[in-house]
Protein backbone atom coordinates (compact mmCIF):
# COMPACT_ATOMS: atom_id res chain seq x y z
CA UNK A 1 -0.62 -22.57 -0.18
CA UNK A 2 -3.39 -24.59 -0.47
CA UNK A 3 -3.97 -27.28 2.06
CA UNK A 4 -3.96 -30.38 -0.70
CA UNK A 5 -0.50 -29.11 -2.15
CA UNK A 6 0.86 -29.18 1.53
CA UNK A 7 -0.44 -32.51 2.67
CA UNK A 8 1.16 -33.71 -0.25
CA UNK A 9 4.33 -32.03 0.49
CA UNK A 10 4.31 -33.35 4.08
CA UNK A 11 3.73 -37.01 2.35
CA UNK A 12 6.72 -36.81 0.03
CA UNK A 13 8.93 -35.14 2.83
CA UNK A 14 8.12 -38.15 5.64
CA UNK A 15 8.78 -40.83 2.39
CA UNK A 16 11.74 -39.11 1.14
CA UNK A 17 13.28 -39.11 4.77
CA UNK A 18 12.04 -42.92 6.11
CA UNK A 19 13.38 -43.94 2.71
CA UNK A 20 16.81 -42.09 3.25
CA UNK A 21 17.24 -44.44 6.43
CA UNK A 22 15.90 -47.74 5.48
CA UNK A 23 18.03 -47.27 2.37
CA UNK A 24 20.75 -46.83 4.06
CA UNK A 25 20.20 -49.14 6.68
CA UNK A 26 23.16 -52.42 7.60
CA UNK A 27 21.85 -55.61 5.62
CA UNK A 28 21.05 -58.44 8.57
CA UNK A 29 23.43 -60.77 9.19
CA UNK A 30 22.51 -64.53 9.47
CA UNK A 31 24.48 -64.91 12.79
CA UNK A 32 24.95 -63.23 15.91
CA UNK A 33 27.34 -60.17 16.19
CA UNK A 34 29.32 -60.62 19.56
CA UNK A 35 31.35 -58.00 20.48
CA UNK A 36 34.24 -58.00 22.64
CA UNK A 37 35.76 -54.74 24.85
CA UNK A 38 39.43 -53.77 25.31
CA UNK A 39 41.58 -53.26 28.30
CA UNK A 40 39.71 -51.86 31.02
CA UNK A 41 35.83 -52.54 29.46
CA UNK A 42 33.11 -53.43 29.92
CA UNK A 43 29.41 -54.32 28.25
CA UNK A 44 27.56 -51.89 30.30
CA UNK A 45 27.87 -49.94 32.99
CA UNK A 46 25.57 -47.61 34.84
CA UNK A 47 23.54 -47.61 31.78
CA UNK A 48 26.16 -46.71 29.15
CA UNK A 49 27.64 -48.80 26.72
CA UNK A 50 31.00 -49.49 26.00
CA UNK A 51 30.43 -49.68 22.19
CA UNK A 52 28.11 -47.41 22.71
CA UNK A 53 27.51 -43.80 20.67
CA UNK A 54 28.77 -40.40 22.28
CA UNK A 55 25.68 -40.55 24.93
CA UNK A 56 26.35 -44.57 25.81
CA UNK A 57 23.72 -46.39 23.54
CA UNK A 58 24.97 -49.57 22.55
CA UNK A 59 25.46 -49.53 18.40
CA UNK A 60 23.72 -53.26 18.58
CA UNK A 61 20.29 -51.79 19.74
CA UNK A 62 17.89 -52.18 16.97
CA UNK A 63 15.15 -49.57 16.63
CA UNK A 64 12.63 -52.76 16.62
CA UNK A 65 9.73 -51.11 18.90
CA UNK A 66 7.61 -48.65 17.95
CA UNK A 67 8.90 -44.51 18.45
CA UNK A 68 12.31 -46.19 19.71
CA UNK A 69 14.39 -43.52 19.85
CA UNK A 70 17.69 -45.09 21.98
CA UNK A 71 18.77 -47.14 19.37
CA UNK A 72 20.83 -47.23 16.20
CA UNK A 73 19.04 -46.96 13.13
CA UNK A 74 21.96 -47.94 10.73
CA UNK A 75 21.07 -51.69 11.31
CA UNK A 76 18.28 -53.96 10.35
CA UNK A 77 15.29 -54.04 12.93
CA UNK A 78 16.16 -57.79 13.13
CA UNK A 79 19.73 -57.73 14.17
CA UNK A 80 21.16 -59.56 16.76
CA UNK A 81 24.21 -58.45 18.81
CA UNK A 82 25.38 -59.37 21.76
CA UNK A 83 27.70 -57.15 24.16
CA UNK A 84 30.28 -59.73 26.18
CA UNK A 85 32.27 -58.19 29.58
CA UNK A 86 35.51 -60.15 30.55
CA UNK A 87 38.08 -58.86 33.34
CA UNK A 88 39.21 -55.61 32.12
CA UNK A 89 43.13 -55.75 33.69
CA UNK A 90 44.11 -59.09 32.45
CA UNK A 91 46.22 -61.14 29.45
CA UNK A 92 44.56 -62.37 26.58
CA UNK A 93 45.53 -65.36 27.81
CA UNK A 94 42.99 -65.05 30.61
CA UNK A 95 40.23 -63.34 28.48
CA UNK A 96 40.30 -64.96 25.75
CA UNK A 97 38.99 -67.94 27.89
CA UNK A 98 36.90 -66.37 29.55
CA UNK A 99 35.21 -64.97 26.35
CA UNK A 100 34.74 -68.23 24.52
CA UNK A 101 32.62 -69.24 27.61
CA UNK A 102 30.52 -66.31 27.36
CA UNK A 103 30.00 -66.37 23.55
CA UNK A 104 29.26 -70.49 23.90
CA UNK A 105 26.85 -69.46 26.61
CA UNK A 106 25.07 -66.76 24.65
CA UNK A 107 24.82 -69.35 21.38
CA UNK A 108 23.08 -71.58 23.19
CA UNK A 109 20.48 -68.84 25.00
CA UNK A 110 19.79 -67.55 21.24
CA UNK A 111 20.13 -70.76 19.34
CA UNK A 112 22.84 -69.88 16.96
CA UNK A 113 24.80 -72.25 15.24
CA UNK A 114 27.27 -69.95 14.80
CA UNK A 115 28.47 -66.41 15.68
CA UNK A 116 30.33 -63.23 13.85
CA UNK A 117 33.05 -61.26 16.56
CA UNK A 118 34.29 -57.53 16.66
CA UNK A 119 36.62 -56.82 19.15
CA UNK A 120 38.41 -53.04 19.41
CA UNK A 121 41.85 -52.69 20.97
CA UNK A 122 42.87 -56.24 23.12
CA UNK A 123 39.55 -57.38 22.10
CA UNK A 124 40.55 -58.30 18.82
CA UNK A 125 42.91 -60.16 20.15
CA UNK A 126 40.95 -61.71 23.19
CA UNK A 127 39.00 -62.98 20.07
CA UNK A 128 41.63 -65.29 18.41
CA UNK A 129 42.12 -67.45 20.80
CA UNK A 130 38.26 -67.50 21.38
CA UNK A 131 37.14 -68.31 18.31
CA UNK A 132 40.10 -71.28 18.21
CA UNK A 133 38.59 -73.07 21.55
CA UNK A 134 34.89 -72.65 20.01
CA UNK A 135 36.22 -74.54 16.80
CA UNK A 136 38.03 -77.35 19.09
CA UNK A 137 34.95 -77.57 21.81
CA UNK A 138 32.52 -77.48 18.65
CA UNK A 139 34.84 -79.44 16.29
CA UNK A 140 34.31 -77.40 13.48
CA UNK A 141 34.18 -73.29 12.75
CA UNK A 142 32.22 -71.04 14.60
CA UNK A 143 33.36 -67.81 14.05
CA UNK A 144 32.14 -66.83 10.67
CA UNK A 145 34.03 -63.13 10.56
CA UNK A 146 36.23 -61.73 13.18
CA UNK A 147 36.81 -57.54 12.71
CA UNK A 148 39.37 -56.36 14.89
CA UNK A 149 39.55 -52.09 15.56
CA UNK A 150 42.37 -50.35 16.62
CA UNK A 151 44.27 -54.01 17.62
CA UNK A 152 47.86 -54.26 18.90
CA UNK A 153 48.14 -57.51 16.95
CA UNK A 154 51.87 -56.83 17.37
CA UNK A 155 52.24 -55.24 20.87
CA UNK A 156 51.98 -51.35 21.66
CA UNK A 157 55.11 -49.43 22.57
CA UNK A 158 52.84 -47.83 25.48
CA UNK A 159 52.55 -51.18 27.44
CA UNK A 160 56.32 -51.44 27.15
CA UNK A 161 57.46 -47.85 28.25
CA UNK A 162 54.95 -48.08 31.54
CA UNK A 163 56.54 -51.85 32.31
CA UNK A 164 60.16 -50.16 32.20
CA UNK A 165 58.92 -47.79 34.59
CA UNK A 166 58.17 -50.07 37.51
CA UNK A 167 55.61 -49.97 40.01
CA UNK A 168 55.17 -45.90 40.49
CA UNK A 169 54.20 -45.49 36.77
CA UNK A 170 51.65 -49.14 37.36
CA UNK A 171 50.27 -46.95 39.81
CA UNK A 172 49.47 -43.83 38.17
CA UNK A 173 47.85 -45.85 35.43
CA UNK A 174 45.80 -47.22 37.60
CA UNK A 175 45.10 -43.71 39.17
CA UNK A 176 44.41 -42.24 35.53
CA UNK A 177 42.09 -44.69 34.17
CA UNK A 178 39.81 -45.08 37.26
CA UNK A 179 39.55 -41.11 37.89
CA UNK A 180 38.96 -40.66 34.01
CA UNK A 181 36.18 -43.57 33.43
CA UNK A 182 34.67 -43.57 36.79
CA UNK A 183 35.08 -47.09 37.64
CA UNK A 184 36.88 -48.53 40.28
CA UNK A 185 34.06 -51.46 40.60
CA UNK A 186 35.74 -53.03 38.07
CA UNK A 187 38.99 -53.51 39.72
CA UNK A 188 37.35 -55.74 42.22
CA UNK A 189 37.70 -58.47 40.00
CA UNK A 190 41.73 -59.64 40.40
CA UNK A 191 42.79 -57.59 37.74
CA UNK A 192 46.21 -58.08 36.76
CA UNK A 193 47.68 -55.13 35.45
CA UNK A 194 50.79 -56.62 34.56
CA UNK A 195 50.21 -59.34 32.94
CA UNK A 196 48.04 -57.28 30.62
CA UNK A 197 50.93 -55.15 30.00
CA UNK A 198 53.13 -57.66 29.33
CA UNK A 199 50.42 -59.18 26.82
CA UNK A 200 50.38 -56.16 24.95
CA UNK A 201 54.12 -55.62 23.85
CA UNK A 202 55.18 -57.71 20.70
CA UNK A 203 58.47 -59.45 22.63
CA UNK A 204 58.67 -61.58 25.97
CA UNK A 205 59.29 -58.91 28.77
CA UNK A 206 60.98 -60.69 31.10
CA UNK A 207 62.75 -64.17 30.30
CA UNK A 208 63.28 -64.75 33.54
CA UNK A 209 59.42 -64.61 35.05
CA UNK A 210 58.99 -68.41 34.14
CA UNK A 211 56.50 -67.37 31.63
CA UNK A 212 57.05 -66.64 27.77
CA UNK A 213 54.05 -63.70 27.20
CA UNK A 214 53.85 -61.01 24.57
CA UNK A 215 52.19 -60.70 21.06
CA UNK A 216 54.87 -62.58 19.22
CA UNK A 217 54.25 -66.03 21.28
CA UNK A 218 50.61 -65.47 21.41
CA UNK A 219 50.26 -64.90 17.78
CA UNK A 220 52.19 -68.04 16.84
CA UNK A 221 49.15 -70.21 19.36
CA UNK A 222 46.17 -68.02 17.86
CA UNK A 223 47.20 -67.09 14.14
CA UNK A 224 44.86 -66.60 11.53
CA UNK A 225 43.24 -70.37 10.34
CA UNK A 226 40.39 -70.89 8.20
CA UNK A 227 39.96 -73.70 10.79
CA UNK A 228 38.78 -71.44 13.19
CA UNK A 229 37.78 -68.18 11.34
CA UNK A 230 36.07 -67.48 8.25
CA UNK A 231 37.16 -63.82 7.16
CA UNK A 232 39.41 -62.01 9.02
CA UNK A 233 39.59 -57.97 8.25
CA UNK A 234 40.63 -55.10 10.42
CA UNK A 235 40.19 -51.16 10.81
CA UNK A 236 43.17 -49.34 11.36
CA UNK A 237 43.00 -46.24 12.94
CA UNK A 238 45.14 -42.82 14.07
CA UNK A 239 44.93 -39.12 14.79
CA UNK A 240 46.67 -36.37 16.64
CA UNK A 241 43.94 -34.01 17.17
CA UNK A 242 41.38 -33.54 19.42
CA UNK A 243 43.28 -36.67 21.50
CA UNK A 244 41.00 -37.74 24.20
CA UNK A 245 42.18 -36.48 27.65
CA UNK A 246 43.02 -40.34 29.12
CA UNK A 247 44.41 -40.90 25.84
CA UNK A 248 46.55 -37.40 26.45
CA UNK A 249 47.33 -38.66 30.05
CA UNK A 250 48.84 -41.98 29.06
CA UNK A 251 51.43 -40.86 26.85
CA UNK A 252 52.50 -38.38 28.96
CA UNK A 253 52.54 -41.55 30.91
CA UNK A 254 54.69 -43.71 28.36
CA UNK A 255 56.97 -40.65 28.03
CA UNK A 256 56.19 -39.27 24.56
CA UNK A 257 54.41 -40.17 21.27
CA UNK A 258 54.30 -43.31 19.13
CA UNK A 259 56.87 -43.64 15.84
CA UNK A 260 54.42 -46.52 14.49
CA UNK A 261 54.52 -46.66 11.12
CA UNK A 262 58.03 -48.37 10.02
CA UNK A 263 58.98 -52.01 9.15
CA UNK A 264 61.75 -53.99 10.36
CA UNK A 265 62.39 -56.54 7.29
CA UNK A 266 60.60 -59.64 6.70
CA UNK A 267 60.71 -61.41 10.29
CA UNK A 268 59.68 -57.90 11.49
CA UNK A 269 61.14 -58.28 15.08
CA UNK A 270 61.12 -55.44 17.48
CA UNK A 271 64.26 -53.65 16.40
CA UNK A 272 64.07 -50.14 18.19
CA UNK A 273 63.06 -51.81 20.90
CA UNK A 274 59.98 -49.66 21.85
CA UNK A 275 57.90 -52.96 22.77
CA UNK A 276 56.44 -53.16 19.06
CA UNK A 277 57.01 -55.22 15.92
CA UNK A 278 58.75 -53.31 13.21
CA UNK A 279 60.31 -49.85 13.90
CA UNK A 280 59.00 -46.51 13.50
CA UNK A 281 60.31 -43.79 10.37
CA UNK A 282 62.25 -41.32 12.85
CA UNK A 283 58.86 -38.88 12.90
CA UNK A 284 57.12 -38.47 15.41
CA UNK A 285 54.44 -35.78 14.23
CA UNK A 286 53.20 -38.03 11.54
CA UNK A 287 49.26 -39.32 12.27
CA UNK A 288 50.62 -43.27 12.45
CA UNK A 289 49.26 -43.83 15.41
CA UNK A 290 45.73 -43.56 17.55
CA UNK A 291 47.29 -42.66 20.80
CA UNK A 292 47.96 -45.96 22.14
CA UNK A 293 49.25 -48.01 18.57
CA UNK A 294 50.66 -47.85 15.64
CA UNK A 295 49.21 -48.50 12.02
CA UNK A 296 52.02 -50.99 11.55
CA UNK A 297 50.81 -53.12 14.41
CA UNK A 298 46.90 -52.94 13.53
CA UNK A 299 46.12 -54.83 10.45
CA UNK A 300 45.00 -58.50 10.59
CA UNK A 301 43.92 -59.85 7.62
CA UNK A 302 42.49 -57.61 5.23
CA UNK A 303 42.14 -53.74 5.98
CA UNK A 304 39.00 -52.07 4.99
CA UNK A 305 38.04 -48.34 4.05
CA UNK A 306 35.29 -46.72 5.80
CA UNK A 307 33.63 -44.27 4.01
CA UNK A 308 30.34 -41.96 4.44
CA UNK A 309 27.75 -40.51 2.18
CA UNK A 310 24.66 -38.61 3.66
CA UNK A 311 21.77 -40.70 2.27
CA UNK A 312 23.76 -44.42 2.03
CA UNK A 313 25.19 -44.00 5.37
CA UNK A 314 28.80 -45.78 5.90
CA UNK A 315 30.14 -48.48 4.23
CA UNK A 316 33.29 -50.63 4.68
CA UNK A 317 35.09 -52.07 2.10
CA UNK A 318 38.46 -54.20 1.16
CA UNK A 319 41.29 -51.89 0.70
CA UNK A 320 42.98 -53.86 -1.85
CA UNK A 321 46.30 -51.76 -1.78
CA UNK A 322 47.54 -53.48 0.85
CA UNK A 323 46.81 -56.47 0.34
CA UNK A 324 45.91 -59.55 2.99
CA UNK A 325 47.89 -60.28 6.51
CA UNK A 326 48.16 -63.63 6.63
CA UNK A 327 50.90 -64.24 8.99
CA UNK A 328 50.58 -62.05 11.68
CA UNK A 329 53.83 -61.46 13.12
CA UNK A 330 54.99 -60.67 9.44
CA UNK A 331 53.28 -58.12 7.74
CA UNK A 332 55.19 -57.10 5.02
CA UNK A 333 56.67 -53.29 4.21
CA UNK A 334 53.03 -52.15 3.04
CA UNK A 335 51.33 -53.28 5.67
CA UNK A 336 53.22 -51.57 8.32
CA UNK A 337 53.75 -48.51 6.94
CA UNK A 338 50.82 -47.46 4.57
CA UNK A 339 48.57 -44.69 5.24
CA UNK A 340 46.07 -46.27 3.13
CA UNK A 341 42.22 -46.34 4.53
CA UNK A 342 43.28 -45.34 7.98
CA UNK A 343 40.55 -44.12 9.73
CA UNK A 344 40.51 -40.87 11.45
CA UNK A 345 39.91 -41.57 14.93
CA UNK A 346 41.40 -42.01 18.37
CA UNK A 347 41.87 -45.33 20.20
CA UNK A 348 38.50 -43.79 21.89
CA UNK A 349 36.40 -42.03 19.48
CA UNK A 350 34.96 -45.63 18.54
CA UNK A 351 33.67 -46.01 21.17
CA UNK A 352 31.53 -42.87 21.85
CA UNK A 353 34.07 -41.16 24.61
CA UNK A 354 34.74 -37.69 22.72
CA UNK A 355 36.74 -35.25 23.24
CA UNK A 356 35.15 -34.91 26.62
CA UNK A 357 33.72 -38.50 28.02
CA UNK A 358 29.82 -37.90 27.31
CA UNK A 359 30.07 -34.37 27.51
CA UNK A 360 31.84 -32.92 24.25
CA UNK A 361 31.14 -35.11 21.23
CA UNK A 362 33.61 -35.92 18.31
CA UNK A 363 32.11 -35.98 15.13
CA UNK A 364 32.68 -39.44 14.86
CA UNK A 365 29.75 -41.61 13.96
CA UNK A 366 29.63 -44.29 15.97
CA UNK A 367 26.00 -45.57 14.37
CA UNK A 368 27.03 -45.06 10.82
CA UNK A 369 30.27 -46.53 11.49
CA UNK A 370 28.91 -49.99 13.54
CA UNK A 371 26.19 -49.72 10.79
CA UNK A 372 28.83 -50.65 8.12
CA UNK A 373 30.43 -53.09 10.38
CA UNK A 374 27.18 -54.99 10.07
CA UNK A 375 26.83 -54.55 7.00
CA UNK A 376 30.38 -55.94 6.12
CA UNK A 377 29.61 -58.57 8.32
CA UNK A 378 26.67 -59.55 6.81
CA UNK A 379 28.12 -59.68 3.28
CA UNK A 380 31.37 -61.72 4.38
CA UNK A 381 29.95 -64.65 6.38
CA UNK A 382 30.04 -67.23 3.89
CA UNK A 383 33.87 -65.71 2.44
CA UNK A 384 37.10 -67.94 3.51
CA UNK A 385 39.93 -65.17 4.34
């Protein structure tokens, strides 16, 4: 060959590939992406990332430096994101709190007039009640579009069955997660592992404690309001195979698998009892759940379909079939028990913990995914619901 042809071979190869990337590349958003961790996270630890890919790299890392290689190159080199880290054993209630402060904090440190928030598991939730103090302290909207992933919005049957159990089955929680993440420093912080259990089933647990908790009161103080939130949407997600070993461990745990995808008429109370909203179908073996909760306790708002294509990357978009959840403790029959745009993923494999914690990779792609979470993002930040 002669060595013209190839050099201009080589050319069209490196423009063919850098275009394949910036094309499909997350638009920027105009505000801040803060993102806030579930039960037992964290922003960073030992240098990996809880929303991090399968080797820890935080999805908010632009590549903006040149040869930048630990970084996700799904979003614009412009992007800001910010990684928050409240108590990991504690109510939303608590966290919530404590994650308005932070978010406040970081707005005035960057300058932003306003912020975007994607919580997965009690994050979503944390964020709620975050995003209604920012509007009160601010007097006005802050929160321009909350994205909640894999959110008990209405309580997880797991949190109920380990509650029932008493104090020896608190204890081996507490034994699996800190042997399986490595990280009792984080329990130094007055966790309280109750009160995040009893946070995370839909109904008050004990009517006695002097204290009304659960999903179903906390929902009706930090409901969806335009007041507070833009655009609300959530990812829904559930699989049975290749479970993540903690995830394995805990409902051994809880006693058995999760029936979550039935409904329970329109006021939707708890009515098998299992600690969440709605009732499950009778099957078991059916992919309605991620391990920890059910599809019929995950959508907020609207739910959006994730899809991938090799040279656009990921993108998420409005699954209209099921319309919009607009009171949260009442989803109606569709939104509880469609399969519709669930994801196929763990409770975990967002988050870059595999089949084997950094070890043995899922395929999930956690850039490509948080890539289309930006982009979403940065489409939806001037859209009311």
């Amino acid at each position: 060959m002669r060595k013209g042809t190839a050099f201009w071979i080589l050319v069209f190869l490196m423009v063919l590939c850098t275009a394949s990337v910036a094309f499909g590349r997350a638009a920027k958003t105009t505000y801040p992406v803060v993102f806030a961790h579930g039960m037992l996270g964290f922003d960073e630890l030992v240098g990996i990332d809880y929303f991090g890919n399968d080797y820890g790299v935080f999805v908010g890392d632009p590549c903006d430096e040149p040869l930048e290689i630990s970084c996700n190159p799904r979003i614009d080199r412009g992007q800001q994101a910010f990684a928050t880290a409240v108590n990991p054993l504690q109510s939303s209630e608590n966290r919530g709190l404590a994650l308005a402060d932070q978010v406040e904090s970081y707005m005035a440190t960057v300058g932003a007039s306003a912020v975007n928030m994607v919580g997965h598991s009690q994050g979503g939730i944390d964020a709620r009640k975050a995003a209604k103090i920012l509007a009160e302290r601010k007097g006005r909207q802050v929160v321009k579009v909350l994205i909640s992933i894999s959110s008990p919005h209405r309580g997880s049957p797991l949190a109920k069955s380990i509650l029932d159990q008493g104090d020896e089955a608190i204890n081996k929680l507490l034994n699996i997660l800190a042997n399986a993440v490595l990280t009792p420093i984080m329990f130094g912080d007055k966790g309280d592992i109750v009160a995040s259990m009893k946070s995370l089933m839909y109904d008050d647990y004990d009517a006695d404690d002097g204290e009304v908790t659960g999903m179903k009161a906390f929902n009706l103080k930090y409901g969806m309001d335009n007041r507070y939130v833009g655009h609300y949407a959530s990812v829904i997600t559930a699989d049975q195979e290749n479970m993540n070993p903690i995830l394995q461990a805990l409902t051994a745990l809880g006693g058995g698998g999760i029936d979550g995808d039935g409904w329970c008429g329109p006021e939707n109370e708890d009515c098998d009892h299992d600690g969440a909203a709605g009732a499950g179908n009778g099957n078991f073996d059916d992919v309605d759940d991620d391990g920890l909760v059910g599809i019929n306790s995950q959508q907020m708002g609207y739910r959006l379909s994730f899809k991938t294509s090799t040279f656009l990357g990921g993108s998420l978009t409005v699954d209209s079939s099921t319309g919009y959840v607009a009171d949260i403790n009442r989803p109606d029959k569709t939104q509880s028990t469609s399969h519709s745009s669930v994801v196929k993923a763990d409770h975990l494999d967002v988050l870059g913990l595999g089949v084997i914690p950094y070890l043995k990779p899922d395929p999930f792609d956690e850039f490509t995914f948080y890539g289309a979470v930006f982009d979403y993002v940065a489409h939806n930040e001037g859209c009311r619901r």
